[in-house]
N, C-alpha and C. Protein backbone atom coordinates (compact mmCIF):
# COMPACT_ATOMS: atom_id res chain seq x y z
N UNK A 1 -82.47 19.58 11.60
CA UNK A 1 -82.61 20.58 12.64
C UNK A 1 -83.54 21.70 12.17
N UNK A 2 -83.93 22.56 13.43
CA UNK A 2 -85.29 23.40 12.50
C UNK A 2 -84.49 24.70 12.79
N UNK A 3 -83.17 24.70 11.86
CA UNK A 3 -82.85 26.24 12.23
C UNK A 3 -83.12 27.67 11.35
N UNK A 4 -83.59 27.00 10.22
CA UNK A 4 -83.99 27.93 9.26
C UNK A 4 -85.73 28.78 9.85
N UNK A 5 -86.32 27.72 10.05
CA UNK A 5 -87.98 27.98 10.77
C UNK A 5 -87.59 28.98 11.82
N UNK A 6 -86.84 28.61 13.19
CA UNK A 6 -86.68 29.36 14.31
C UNK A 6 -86.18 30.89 13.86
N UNK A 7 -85.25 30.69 12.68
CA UNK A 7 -84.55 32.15 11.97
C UNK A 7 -85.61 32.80 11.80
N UNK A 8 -86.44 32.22 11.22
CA UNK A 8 -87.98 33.11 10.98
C UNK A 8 -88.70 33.30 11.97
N UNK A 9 -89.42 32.71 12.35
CA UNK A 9 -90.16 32.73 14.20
C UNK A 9 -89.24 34.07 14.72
N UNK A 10 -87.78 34.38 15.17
CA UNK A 10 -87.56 35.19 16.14
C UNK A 10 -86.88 36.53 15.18
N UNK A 11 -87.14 36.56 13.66
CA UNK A 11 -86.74 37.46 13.09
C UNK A 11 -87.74 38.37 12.80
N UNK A 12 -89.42 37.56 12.96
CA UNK A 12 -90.18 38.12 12.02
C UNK A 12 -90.56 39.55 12.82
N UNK A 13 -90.61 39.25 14.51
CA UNK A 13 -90.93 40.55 14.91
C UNK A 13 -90.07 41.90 15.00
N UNK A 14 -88.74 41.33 15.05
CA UNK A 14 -87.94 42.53 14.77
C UNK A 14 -87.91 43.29 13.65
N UNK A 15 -88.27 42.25 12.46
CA UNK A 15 -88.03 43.13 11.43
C UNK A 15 -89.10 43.63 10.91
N UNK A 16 -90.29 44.04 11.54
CA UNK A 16 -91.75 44.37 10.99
C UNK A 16 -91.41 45.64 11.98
N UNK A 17 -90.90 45.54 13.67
CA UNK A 17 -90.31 46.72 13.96
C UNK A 17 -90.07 47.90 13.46
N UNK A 18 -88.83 47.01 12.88
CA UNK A 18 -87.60 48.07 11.96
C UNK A 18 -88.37 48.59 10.72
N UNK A 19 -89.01 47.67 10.19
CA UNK A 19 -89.57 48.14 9.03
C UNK A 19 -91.10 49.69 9.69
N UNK A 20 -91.30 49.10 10.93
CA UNK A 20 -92.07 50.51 11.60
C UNK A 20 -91.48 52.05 11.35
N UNK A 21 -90.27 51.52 12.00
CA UNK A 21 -89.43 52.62 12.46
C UNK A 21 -89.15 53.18 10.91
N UNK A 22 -88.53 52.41 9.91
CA UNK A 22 -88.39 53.15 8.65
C UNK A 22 -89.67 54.09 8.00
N UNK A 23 -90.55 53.85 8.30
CA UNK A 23 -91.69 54.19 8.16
C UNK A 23 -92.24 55.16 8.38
N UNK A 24 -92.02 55.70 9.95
CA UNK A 24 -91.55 56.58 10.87
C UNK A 24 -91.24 57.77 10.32
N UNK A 25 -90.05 57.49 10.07
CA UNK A 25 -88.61 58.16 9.84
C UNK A 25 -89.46 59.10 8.89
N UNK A 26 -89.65 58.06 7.09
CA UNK A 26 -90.22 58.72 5.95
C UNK A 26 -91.20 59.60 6.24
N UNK A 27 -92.17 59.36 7.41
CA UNK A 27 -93.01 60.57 7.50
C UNK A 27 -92.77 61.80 8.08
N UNK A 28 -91.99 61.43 9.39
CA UNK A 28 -91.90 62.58 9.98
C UNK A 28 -90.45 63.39 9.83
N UNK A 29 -89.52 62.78 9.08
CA UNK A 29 -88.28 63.51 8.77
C UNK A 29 -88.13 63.03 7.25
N UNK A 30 -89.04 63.63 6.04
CA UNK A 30 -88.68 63.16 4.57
C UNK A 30 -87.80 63.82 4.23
N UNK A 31 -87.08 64.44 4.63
CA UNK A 31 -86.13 65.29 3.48
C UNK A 31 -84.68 64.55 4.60
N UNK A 32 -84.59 64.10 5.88
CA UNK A 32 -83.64 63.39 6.21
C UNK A 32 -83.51 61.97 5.85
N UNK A 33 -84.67 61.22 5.29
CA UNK A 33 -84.93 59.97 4.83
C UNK A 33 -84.80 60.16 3.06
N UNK A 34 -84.38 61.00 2.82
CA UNK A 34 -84.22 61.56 1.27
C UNK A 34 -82.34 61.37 1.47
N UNK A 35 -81.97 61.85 2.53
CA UNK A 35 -80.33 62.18 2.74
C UNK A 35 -79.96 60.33 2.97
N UNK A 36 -80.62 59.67 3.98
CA UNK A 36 -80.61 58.17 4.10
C UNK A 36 -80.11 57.66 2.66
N UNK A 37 -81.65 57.62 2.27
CA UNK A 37 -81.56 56.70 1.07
C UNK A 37 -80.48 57.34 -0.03
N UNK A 38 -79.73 57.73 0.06
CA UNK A 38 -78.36 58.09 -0.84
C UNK A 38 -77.89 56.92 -0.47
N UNK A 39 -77.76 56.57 0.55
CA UNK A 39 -76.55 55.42 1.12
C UNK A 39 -77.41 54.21 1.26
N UNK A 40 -78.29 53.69 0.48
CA UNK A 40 -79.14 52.60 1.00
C UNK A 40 -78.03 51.52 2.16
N UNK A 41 -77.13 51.00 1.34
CA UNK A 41 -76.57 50.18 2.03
C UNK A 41 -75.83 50.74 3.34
N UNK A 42 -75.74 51.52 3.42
CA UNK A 42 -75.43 51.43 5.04
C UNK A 42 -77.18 51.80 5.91
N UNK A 43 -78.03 52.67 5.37
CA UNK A 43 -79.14 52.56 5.82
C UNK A 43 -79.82 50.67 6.56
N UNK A 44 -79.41 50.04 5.11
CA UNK A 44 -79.98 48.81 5.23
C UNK A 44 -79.23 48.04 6.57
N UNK A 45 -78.04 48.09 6.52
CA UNK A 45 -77.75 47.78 7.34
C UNK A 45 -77.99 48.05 8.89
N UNK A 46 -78.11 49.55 8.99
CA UNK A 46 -78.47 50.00 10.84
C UNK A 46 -79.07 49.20 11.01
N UNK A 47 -80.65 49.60 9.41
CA UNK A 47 -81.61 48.78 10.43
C UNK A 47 -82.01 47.38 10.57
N UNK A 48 -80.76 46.48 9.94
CA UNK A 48 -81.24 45.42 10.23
C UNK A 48 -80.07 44.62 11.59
N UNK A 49 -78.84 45.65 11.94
CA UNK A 49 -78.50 45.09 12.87
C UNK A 49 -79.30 44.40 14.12
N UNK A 50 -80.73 44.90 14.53
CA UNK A 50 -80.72 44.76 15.98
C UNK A 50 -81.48 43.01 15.28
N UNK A 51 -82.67 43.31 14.23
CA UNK A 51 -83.22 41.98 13.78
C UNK A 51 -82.07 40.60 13.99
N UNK A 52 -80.80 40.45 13.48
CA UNK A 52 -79.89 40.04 13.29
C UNK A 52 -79.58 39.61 14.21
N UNK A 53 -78.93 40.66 15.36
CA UNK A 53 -78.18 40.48 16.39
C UNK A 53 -79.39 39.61 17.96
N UNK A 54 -81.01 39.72 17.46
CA UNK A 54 -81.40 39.29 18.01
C UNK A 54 -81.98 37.71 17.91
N UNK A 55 -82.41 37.89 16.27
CA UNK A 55 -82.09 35.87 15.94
C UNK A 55 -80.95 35.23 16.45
N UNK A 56 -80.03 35.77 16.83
CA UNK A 56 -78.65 34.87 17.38
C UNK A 56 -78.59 35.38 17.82
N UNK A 57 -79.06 35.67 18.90
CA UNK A 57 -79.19 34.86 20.45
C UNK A 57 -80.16 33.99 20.74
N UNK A 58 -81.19 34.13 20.33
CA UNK A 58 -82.10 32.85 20.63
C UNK A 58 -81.51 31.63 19.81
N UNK A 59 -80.90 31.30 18.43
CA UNK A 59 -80.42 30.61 18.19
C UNK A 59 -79.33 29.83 18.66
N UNK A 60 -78.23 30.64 19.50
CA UNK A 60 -77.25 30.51 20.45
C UNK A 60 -77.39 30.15 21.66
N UNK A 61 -78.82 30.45 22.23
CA UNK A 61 -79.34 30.31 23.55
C UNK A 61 -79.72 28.72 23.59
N UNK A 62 -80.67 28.66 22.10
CA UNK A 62 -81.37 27.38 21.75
C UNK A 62 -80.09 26.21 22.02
N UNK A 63 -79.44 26.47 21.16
CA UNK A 63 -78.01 25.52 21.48
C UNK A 63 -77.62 25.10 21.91
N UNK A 64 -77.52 26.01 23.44
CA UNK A 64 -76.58 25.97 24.60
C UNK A 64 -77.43 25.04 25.46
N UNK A 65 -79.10 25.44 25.25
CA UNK A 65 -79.85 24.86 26.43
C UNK A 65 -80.66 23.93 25.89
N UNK A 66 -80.42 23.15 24.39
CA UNK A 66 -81.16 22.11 24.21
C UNK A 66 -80.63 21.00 24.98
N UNK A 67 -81.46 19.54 24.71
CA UNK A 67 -81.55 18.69 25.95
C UNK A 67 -80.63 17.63 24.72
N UNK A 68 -79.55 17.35 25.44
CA UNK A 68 -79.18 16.17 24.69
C UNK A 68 -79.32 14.64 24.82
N UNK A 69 -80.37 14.95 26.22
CA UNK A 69 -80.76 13.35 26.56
C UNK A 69 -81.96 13.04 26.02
N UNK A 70 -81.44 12.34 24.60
CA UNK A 70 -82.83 11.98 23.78
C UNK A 70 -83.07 10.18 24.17
């Protein structure tokens, strides 16, 4: 099955996003992106919920609506 490939295909744009937005952040609020990175791991996490939460659904979607009449 190609579920590792598709993980990539529908992750890559979210997380070049997120990685925007962190980016963002460091420039225009450094001394609140100074307070962030104390906590990497919950940082890491915000921002990778939406990446995450959006590979599965297309993975889930893929699932539901592949064709099983091979």
């Amino acid at each position: 099955m190609l579920i590792l490939p598709i993980i990539g295909y529908t992750a890559g744009g979210p997380l070049i996003l997120s990685m925007g937005i962190d980016r963002f952040i460091a420039v225009k609020f450094p001394t609140n992106y100074r307070f962030y990175q104390q906590s990497p791991v919950h940082y890491l996490t915000v921002q990778l919920i939406f990446p995450i939460f959006y590979s599965l659904f297309f993975l889930i979607f893929g699932y539901l609506e592949r064709d099983t009449q091979e």
